[in-house]
PDB file of N, CA and C in Angstrom:
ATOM      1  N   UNK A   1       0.844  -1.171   0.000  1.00  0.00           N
ATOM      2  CA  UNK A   1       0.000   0.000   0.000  1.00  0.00           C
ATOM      3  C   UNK A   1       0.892   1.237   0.000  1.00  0.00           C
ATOM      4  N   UNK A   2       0.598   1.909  -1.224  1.00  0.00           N
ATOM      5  CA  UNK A   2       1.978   2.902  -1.380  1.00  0.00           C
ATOM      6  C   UNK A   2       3.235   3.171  -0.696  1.00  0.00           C
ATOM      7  N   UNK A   3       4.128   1.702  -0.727  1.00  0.00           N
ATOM      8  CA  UNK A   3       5.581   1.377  -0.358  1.00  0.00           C
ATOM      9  C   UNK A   3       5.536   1.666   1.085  1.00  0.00           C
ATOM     10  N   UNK A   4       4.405   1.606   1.811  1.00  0.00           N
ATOM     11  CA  UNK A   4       4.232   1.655   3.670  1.00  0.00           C
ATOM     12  C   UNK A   4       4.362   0.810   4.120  1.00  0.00           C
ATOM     13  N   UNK A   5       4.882  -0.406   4.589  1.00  0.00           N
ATOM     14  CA  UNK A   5       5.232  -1.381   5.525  1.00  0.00           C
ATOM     15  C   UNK A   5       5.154  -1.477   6.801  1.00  0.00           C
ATOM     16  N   UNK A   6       5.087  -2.476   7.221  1.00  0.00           N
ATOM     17  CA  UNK A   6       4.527  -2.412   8.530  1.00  0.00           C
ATOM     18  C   UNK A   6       5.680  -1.906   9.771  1.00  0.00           C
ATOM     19  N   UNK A   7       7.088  -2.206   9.365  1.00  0.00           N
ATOM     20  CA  UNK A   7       7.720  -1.033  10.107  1.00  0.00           C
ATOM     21  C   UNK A   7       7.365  -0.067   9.868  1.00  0.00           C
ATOM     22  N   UNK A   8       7.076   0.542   8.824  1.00  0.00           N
ATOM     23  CA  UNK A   8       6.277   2.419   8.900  1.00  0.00           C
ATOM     24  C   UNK A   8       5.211   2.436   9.637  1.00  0.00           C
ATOM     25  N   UNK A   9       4.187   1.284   9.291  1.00  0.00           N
ATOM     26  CA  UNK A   9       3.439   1.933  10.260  1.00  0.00           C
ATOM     27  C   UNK A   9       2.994   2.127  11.814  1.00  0.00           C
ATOM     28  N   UNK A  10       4.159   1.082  12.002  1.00  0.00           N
ATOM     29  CA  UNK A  10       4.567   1.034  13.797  1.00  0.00           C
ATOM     30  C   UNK A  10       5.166   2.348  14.153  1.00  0.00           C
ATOM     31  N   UNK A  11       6.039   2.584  13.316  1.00  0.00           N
ATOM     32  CA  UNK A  11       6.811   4.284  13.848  1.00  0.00           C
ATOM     33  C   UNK A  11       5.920   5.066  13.510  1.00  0.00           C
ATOM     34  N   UNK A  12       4.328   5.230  12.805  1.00  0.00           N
ATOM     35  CA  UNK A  12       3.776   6.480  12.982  1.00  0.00           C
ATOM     36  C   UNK A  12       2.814   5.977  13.927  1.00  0.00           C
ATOM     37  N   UNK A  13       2.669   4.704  13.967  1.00  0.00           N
ATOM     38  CA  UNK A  13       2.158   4.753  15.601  1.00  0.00           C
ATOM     39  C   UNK A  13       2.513   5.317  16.861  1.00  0.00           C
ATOM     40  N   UNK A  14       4.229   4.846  16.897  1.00  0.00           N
ATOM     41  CA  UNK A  14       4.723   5.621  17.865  1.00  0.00           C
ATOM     42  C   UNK A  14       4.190   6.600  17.889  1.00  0.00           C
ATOM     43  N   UNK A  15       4.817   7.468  16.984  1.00  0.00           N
ATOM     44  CA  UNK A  15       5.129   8.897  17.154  1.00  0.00           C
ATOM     45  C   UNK A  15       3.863   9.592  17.280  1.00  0.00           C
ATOM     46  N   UNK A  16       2.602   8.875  16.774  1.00  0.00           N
ATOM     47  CA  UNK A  16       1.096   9.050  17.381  1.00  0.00           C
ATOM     48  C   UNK A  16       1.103   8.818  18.956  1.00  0.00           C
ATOM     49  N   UNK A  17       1.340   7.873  19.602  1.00  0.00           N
ATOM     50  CA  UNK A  17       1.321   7.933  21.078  1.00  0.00           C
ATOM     51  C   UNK A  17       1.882   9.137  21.920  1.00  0.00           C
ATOM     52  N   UNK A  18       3.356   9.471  20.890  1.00  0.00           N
ATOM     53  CA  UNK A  18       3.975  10.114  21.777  1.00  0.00           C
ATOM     54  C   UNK A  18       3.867  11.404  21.648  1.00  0.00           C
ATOM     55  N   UNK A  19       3.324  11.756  20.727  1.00  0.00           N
ATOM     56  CA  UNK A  19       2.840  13.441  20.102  1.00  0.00           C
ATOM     57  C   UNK A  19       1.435  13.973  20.913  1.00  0.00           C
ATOM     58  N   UNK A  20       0.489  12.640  20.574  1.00  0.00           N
ATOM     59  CA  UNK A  20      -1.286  12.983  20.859  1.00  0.00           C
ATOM     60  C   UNK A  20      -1.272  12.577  22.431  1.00  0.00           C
ATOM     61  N   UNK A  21      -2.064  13.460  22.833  1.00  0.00           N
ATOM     62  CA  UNK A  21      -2.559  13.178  24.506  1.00  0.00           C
ATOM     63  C   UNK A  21      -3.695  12.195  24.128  1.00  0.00           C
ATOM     64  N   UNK A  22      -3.321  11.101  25.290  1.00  0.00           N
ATOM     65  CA  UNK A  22      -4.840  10.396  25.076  1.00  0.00           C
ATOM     66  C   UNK A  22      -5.991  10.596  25.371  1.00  0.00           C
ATOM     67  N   UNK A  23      -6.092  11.961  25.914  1.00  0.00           N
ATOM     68  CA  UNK A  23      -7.654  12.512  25.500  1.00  0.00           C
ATOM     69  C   UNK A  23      -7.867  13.490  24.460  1.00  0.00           C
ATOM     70  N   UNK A  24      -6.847  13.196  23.232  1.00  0.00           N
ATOM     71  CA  UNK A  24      -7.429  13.769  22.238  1.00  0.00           C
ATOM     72  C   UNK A  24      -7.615  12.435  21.254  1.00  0.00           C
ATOM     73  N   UNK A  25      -7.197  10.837  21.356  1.00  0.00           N
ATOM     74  CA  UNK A  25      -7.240  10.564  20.715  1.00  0.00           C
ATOM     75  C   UNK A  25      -8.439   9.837  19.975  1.00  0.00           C
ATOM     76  N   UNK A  26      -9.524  10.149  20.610  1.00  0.00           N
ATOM     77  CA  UNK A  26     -11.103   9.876  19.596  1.00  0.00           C
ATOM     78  C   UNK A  26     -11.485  11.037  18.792  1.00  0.00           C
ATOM     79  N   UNK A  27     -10.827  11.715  19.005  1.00  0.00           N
ATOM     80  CA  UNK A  27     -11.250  13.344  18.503  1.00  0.00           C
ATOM     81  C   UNK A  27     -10.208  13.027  16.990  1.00  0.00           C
ATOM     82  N   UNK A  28      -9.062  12.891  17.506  1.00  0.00           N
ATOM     83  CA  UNK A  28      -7.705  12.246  15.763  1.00  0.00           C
ATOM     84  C   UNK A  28      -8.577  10.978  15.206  1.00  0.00           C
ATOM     85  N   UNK A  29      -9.359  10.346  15.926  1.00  0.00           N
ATOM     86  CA  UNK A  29      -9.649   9.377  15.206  1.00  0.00           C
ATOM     87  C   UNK A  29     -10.650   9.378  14.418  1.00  0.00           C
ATOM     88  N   UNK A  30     -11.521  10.387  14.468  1.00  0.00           N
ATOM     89  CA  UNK A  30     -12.970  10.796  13.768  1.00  0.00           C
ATOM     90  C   UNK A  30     -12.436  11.596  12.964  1.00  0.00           C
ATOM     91  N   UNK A  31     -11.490  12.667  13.075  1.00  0.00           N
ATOM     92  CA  UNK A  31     -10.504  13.387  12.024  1.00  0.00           C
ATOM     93  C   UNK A  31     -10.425  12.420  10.918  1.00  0.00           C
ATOM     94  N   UNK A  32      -9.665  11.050  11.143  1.00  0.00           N
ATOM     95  CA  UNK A  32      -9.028  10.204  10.212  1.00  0.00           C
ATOM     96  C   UNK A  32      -9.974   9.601   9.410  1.00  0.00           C
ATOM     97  N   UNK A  33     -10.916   9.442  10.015  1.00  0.00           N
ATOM     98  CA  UNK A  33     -12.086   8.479   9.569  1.00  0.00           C
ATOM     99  C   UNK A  33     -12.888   9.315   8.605  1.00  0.00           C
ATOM    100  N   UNK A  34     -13.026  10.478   8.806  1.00  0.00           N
ATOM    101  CA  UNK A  34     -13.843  11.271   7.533  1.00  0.00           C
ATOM    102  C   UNK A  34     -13.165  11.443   7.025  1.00  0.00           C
ATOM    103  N   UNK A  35     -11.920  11.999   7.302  1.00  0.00           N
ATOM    104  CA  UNK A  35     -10.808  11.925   6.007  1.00  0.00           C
ATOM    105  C   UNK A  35     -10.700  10.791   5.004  1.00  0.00           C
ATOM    106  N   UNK A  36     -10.888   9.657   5.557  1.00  0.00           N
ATOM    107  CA  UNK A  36     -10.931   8.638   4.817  1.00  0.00           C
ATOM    108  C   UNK A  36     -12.064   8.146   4.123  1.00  0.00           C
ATOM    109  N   UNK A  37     -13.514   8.599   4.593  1.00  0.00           N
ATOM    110  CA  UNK A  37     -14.733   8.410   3.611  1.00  0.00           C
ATOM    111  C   UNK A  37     -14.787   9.484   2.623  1.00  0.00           C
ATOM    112  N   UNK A  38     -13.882  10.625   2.985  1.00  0.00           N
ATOM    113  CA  UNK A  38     -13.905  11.979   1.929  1.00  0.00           C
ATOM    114  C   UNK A  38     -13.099  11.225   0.377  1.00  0.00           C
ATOM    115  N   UNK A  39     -11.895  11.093   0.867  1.00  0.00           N
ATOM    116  CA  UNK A  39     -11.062  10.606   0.301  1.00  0.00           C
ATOM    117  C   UNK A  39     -12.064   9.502  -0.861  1.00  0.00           C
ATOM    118  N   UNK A  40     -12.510   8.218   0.149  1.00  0.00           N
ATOM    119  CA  UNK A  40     -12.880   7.312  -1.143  1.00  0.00           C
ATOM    120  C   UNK A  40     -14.425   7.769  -1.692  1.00  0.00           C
ATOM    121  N   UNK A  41     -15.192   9.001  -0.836  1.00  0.00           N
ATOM    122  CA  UNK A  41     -16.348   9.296  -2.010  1.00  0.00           C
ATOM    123  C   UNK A  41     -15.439   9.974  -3.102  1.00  0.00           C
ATOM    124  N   UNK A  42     -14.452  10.827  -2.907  1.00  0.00           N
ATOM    125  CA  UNK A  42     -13.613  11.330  -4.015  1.00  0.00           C
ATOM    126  C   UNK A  42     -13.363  10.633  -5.378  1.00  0.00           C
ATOM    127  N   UNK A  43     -13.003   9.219  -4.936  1.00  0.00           N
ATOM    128  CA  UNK A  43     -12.497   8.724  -6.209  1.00  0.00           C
ATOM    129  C   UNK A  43     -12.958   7.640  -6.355  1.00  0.00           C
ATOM    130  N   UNK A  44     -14.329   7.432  -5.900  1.00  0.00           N
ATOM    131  CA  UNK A  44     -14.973   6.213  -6.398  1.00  0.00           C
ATOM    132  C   UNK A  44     -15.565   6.658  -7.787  1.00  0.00           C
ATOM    133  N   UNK A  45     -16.081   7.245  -7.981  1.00  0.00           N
ATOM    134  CA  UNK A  45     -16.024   7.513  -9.835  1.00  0.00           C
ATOM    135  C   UNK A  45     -15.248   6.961 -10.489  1.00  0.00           C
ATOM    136  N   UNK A  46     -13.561   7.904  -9.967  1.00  0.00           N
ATOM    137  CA  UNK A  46     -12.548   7.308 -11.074  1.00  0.00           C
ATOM    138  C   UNK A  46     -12.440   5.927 -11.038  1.00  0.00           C
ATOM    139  N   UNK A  47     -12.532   5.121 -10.133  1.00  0.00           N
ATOM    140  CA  UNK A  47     -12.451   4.041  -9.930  1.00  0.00           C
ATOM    141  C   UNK A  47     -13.408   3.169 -10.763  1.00  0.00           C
ATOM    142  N   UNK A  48     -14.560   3.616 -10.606  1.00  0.00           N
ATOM    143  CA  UNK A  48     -15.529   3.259 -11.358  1.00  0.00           C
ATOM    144  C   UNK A  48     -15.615   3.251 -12.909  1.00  0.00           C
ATOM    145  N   UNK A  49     -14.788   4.092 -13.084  1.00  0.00           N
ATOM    146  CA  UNK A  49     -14.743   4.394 -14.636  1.00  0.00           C
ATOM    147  C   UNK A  49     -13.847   3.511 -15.217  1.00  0.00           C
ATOM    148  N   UNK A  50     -13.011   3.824 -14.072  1.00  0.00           N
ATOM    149  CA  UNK A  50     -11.605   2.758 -14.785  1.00  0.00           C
ATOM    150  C   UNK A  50     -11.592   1.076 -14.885  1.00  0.00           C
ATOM    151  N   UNK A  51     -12.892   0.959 -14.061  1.00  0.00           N
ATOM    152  CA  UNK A  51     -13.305  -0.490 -14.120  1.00  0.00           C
ATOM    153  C   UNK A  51     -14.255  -0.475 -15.142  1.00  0.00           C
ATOM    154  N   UNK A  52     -14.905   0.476 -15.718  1.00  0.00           N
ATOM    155  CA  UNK A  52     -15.469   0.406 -17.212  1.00  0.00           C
ATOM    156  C   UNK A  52     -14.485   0.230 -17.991  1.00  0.00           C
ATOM    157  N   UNK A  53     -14.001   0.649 -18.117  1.00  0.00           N
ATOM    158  CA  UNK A  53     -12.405   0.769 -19.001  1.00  0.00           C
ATOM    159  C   UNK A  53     -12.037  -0.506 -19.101  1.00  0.00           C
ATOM    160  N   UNK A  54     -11.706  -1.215 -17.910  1.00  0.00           N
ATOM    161  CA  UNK A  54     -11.141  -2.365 -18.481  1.00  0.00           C
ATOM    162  C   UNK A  54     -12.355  -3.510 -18.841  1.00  0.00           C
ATOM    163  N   UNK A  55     -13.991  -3.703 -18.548  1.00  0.00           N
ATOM    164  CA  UNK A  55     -14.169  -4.481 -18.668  1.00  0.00           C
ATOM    165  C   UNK A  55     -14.785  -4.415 -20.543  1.00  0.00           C
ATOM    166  N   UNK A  56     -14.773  -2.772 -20.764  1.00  0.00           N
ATOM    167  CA  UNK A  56     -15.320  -2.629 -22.240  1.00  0.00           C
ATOM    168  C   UNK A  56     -13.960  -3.435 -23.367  1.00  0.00           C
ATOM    169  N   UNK A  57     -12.517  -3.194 -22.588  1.00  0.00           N
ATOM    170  CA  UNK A  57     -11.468  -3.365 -23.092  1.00  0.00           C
ATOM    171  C   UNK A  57     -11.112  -5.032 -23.259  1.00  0.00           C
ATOM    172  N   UNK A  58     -11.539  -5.570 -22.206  1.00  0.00           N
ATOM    173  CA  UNK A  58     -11.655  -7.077 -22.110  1.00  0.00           C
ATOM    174  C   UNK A  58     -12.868  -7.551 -22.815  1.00  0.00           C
ATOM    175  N   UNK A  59     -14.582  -7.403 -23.176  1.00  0.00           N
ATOM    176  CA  UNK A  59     -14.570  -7.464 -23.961  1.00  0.00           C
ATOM    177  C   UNK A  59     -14.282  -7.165 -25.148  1.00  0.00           C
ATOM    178  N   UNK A  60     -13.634  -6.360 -25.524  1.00  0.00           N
ATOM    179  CA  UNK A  60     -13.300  -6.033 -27.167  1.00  0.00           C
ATOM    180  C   UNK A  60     -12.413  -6.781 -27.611  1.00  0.00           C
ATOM    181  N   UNK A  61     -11.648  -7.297 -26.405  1.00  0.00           N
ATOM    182  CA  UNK A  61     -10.315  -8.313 -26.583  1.00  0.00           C
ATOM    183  C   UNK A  61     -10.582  -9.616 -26.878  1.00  0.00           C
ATOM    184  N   UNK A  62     -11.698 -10.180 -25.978  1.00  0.00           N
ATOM    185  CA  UNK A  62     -12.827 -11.549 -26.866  1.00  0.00           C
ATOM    186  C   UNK A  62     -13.189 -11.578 -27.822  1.00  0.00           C
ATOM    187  N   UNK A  63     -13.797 -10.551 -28.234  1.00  0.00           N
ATOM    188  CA  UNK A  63     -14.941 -10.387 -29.401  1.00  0.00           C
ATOM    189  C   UNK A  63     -13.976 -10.424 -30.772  1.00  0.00           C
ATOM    190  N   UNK A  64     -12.342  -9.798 -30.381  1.00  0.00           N
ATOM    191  CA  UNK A  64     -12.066  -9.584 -31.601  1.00  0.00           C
ATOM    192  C   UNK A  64     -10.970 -11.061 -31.887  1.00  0.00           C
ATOM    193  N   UNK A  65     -10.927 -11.848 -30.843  1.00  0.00           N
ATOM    194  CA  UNK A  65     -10.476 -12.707 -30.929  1.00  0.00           C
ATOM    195  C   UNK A  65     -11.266 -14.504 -32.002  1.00  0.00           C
ATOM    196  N   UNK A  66     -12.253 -14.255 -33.109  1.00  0.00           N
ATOM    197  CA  UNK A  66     -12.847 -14.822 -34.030  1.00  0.00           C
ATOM    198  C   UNK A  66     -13.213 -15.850 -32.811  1.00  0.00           C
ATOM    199  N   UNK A  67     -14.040 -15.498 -31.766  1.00  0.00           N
ATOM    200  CA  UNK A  67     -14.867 -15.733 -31.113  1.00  0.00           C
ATOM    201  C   UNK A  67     -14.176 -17.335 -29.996  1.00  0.00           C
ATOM    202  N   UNK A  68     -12.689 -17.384 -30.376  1.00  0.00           N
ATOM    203  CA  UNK A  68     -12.465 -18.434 -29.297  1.00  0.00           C
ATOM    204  C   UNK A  68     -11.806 -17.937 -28.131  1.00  0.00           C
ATOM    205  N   UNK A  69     -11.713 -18.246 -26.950  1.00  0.00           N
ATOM    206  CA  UNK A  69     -11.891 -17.152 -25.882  1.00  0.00           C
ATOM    207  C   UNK A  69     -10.188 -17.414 -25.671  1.00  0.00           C
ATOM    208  N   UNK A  70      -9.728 -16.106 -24.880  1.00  0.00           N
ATOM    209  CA  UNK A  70      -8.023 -16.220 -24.615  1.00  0.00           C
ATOM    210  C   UNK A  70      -7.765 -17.045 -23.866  1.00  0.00           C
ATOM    211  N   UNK A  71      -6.808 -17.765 -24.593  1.00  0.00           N
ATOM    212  CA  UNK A  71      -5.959 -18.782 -23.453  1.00  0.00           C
ATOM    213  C   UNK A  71      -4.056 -18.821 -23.770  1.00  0.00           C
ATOM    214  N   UNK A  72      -3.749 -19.068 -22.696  1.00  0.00           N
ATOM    215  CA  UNK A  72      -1.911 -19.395 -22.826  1.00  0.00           C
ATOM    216  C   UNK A  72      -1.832 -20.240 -24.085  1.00  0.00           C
ATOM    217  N   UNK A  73      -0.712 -20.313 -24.448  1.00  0.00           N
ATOM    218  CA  UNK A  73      -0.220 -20.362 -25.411  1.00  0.00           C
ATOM    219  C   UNK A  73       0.079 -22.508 -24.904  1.00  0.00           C
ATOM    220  N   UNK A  74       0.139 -23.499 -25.885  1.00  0.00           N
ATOM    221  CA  UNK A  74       0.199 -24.642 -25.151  1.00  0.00           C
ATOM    222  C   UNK A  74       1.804 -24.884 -24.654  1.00  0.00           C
ATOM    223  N   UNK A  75       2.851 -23.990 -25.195  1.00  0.00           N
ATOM    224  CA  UNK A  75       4.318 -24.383 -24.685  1.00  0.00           C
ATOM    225  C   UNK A  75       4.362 -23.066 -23.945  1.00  0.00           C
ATOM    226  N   UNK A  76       4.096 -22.336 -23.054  1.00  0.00           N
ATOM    227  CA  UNK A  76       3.770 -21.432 -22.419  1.00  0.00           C
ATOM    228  C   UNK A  76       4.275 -22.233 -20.573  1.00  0.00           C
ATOM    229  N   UNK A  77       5.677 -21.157 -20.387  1.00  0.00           N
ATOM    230  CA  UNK A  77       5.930 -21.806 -18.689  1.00  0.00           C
ATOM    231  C   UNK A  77       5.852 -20.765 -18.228  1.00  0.00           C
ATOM    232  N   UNK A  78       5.294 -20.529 -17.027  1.00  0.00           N
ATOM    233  CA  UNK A  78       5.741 -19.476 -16.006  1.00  0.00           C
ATOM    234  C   UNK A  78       7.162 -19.414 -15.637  1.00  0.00           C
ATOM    235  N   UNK A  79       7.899 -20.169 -16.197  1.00  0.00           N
ATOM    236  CA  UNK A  79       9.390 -19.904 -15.651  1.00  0.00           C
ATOM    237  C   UNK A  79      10.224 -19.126 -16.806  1.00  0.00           C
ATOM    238  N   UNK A  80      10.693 -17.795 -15.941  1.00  0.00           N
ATOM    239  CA  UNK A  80      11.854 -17.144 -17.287  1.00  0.00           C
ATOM    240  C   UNK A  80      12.790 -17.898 -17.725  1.00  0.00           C
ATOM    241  N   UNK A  81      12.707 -17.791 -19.128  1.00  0.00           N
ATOM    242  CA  UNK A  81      13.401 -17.814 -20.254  1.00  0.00           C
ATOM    243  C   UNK A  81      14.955 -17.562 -20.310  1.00  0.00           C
ATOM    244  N   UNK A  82      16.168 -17.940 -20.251  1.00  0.00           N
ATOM    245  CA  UNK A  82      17.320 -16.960 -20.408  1.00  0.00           C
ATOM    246  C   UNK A  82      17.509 -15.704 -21.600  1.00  0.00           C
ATOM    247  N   UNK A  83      16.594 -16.355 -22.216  1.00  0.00           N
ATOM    248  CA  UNK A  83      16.766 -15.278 -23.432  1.00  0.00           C
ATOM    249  C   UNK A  83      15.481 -14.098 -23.090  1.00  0.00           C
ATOM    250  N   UNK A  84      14.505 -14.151 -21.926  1.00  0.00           N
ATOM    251  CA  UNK A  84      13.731 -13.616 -21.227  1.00  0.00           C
ATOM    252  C   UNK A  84      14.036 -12.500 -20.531  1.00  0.00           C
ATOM    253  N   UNK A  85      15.715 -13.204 -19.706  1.00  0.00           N
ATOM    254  CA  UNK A  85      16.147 -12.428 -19.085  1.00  0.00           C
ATOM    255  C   UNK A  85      16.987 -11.256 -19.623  1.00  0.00           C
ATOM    256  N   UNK A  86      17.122 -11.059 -20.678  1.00  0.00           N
ATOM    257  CA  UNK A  86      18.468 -10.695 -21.253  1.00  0.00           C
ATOM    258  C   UNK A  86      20.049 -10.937 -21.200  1.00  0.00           C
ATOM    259  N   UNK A  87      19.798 -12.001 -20.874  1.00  0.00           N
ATOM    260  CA  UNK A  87      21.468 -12.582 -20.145  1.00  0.00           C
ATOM    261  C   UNK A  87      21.978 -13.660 -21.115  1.00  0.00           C
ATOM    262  N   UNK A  88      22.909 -14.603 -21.516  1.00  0.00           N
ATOM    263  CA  UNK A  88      23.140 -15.048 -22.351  1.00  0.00           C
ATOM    264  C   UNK A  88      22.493 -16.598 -21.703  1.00  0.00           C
ATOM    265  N   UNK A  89      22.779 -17.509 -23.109  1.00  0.00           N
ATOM    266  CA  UNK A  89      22.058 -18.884 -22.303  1.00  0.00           C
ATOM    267  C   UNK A  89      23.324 -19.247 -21.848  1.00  0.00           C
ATOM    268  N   UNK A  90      22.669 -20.366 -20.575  1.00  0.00           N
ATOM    269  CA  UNK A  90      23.290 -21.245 -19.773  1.00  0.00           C
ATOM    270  C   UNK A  90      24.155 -21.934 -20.161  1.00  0.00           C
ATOM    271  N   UNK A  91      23.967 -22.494 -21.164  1.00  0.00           N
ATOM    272  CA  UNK A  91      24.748 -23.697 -21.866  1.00  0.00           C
ATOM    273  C   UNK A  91      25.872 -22.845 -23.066  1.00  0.00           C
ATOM    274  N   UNK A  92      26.834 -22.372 -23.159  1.00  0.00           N
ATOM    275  CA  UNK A  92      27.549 -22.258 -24.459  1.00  0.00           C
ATOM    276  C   UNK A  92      27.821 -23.354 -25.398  1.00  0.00           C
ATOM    277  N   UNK A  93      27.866 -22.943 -26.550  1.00  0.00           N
ATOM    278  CA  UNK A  93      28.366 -24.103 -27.578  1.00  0.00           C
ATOM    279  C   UNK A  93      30.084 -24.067 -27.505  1.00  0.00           C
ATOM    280  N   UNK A  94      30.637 -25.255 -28.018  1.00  0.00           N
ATOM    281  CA  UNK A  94      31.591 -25.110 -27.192  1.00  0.00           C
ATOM    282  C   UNK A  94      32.560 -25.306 -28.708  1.00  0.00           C
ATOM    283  N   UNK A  95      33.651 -24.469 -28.898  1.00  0.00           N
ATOM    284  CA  UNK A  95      34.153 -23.690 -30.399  1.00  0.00           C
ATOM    285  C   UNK A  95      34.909 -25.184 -31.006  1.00  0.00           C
ATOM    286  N   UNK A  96      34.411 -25.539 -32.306  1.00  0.00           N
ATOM    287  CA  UNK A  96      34.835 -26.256 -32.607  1.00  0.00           C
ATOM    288  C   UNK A  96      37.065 -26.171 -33.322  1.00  0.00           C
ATOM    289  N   UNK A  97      37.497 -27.064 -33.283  1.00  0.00           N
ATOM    290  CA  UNK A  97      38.875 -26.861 -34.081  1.00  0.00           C
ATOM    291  C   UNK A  97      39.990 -25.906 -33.345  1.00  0.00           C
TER     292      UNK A  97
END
C-alpha cells in the first residue's frame, strides 16, 4: 500500500502515542475516519470508470479474438526464459577446431 510497511506503520504509531494526549485521541480518530470516507467518495467515480475501461477493453479483446476465448499459449511456462532475461544462455556451444 503505497511502499508503507509495517515497520512504517509502527513508527507512525509511535510517534502518534507520543505526540497525541490520550484525550485527544477519539477526537484524531474521527478526524481520520472522515478523512478517509472523503477521500474514497472522491475517487470512487474514477475508480468506477476505470473499471469500465477495463471491462469494455476485455470485452473487445474476446470479441475480436474470431470468437475463441483467450488462453496461454500450449508451450507457455511461467518460468523465465534466459533469453527472457536478457542474459546469455546457460549452456555455451563449445568452439569447434
Amino acid at each position: 500500500m503505497f511502499g508503507i510497511g509495517l515497520p512504517d506503520l509502527l513508527f507512525i504509531g509511535l510517534l502518534f502515542l507520543l505526540l497525541v494526549k490520550p484525550a485527544d485521541w477519539p477526537m484524531v480518530a474521527k478526524r481520520v475516519a472522515r478523512a478517509a470516507v472523503a477521500l474514497r467518495r472522491m475517487f470512487l467515480p474514477v475508480l468506477e470508470e476505470l473499471r469500465g475501461v477495463r471491462e469494455t477493453l476485455m470485452t473487445d479483446a474476446t470479441l475480436s479474438s474470431v470468437g475463441a476465448p483467450l488462453s496461454a499459449p500450449s508451450d507457455w511456462s511461467p518460468l523465465p526464459q534466459s533469453h527472457q532475461k536478457g542474459g546469455e544462455p546457460t549452456i555455451l556451444p563449445v568452439p569447434e577446431g
